[in-house]
Structure formats: C-alpha cells, structure tokens
Protein backbone atom coordinates (compact mmCIF):
# COMPACT_ATOMS: atom_id res chain seq x y z
CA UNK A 1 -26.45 -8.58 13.42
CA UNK A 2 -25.89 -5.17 13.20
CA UNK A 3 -22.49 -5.41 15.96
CA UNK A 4 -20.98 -8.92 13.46
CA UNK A 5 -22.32 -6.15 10.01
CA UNK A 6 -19.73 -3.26 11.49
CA UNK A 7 -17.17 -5.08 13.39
CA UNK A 8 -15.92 -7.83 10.58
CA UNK A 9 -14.87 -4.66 7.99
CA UNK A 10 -12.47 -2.60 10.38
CA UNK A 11 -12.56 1.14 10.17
CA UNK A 12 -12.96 3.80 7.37
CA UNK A 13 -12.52 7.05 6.76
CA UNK A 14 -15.26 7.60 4.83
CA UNK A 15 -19.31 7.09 5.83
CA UNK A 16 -19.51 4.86 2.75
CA UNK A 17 -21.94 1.67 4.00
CA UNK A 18 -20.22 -0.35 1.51
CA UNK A 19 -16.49 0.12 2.65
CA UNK A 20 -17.25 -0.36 6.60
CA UNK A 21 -20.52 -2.13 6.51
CA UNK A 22 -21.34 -6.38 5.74
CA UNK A 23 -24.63 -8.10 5.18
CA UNK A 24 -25.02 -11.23 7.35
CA UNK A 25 -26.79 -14.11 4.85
CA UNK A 26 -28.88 -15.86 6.89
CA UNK A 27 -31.29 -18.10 4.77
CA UNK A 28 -33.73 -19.24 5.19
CA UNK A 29 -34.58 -16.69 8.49
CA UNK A 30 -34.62 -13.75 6.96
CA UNK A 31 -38.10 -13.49 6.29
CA UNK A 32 -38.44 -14.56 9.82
CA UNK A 33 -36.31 -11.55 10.88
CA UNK A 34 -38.04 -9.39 8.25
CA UNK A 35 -34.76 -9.04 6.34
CA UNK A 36 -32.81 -6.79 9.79
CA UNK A 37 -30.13 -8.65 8.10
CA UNK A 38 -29.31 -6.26 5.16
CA UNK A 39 -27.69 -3.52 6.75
CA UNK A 40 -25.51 -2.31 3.51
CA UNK A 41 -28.65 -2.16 1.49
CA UNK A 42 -30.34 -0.71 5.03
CA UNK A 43 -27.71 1.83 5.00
CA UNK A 44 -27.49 3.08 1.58
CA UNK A 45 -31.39 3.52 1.45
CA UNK A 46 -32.93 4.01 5.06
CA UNK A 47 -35.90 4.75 3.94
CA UNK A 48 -37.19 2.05 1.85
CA UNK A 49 -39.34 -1.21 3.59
CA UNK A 50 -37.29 -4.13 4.76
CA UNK A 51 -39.38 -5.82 2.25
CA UNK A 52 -37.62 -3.73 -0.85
CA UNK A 53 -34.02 -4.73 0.53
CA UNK A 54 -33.50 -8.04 -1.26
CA UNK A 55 -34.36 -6.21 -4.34
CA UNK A 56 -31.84 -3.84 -3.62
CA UNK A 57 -29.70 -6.31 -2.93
CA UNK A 58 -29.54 -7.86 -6.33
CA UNK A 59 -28.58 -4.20 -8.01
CA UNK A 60 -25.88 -3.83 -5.57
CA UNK A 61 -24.20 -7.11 -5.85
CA UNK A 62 -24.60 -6.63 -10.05
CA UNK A 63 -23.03 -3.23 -10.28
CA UNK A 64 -20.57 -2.92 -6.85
CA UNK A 65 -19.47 -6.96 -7.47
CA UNK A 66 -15.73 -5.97 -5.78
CA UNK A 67 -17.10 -3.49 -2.92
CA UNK A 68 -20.06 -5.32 -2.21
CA UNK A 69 -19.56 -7.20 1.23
CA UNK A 70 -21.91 -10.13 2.45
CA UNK A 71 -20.98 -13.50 5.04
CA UNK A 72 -22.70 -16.14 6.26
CA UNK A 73 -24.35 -15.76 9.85
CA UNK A 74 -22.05 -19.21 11.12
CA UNK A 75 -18.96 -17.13 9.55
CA UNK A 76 -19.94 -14.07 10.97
CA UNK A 77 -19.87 -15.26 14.51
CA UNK A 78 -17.20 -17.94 14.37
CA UNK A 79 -15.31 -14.58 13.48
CA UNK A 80 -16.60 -12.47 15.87
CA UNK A 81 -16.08 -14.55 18.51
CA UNK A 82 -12.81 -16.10 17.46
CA UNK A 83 -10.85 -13.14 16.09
CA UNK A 84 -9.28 -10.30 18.63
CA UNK A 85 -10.82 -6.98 18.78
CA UNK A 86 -7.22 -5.03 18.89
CA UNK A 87 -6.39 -3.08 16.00
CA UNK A 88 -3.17 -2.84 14.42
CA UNK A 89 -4.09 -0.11 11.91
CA UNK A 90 -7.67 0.37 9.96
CA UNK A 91 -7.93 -2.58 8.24
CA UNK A 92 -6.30 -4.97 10.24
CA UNK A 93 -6.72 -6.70 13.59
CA UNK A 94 -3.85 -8.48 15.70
CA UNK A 95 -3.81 -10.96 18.44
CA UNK A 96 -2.36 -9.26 21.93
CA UNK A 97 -0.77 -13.10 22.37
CA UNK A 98 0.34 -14.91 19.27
CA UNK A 99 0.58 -11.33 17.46
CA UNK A 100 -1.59 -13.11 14.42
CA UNK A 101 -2.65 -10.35 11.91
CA UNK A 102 -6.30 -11.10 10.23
CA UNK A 103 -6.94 -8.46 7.56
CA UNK A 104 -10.73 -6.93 7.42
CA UNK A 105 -12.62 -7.17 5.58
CA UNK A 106 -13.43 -11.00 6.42
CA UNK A 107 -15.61 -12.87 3.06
C-alpha cells in the first residue's frame, strides 16, 4: 500500500500528504488490514488509532473535495504495474519506448 499511496501522485515540493500522498480503497478488507490503507488521513494525523481514520476520512473528503486523492486497490496496481516509473517532470511520467505521457495524479 504505502509504495502504490506515494508512487501514483508524482513528486512535490511541498511535505503536504494531500498533494503527494493517495488512499488505496480497499473494501471490504480494510478492517481486515486495520485500515493501513489510509495513508493521507495516516499522514496528516500520525498520531490518532487506525480505528479514528475513516472518521477522518469523511472530514477530509467534505472540506479538501478537489485535493483529496483516493483509488481503488485493482486501479492502484493495474497502474503501478502497468505505467513506467521514468519521469518527465514532477507530475508526469513517460514511457522510455512509445514516449506515452500519463499525468499524476492517477483517480
């Protein structure tokens, strides 16, 4: 989880969780993984219980609705797997083949 949260929203500047961080949805597991899967909302408040982060969650997607960043767990690795790992600049990624550009962040 935590290499798909970083590596699907290319690099930042800043050490703002919710420019250069995702949250991997991965119903109905996450209780199962005792919710490892919200890494913004891990981020922003690393001290609260794993338990607290869905909670958290909510607030984040309600007031941050266009910074906010969250895939699927299929999405996540069909991307990490599929898409090249060579940067072209900070937000975007190209293929060293076909020279395809995929923009980051991936929704």
């Amino acid at each position: 989880n935590e290499v798909a949260a970083h590596s699907l929203c290319g690099i930042s500047d800043s050490n703002d969780p919710l420019k250069h961080t995702v949250t991997i949805k991965q119903f109905p597991f996450n209780y199962l993984l005792h919710n490892s899967n919200y890494m913004v909302e891990h981020y922003l408040y690393p001290q609260l219980s794993f338990s607290k982060l869905p909670k958290i969650q909510k607030g984040l997607k309600k007031h941050f609705k266009s910074e906010y960043k969250q895939i699927s767990k299929f999405r996540a690795m069909m991307y990490l797997y599929s898409l090249p790992k060579v940067y072209k600049s900070n937000t975007e990624v190209i293929h060293p083949v076909t020279e395809k550009t995929y923009t980051l962040p991936l929704k």
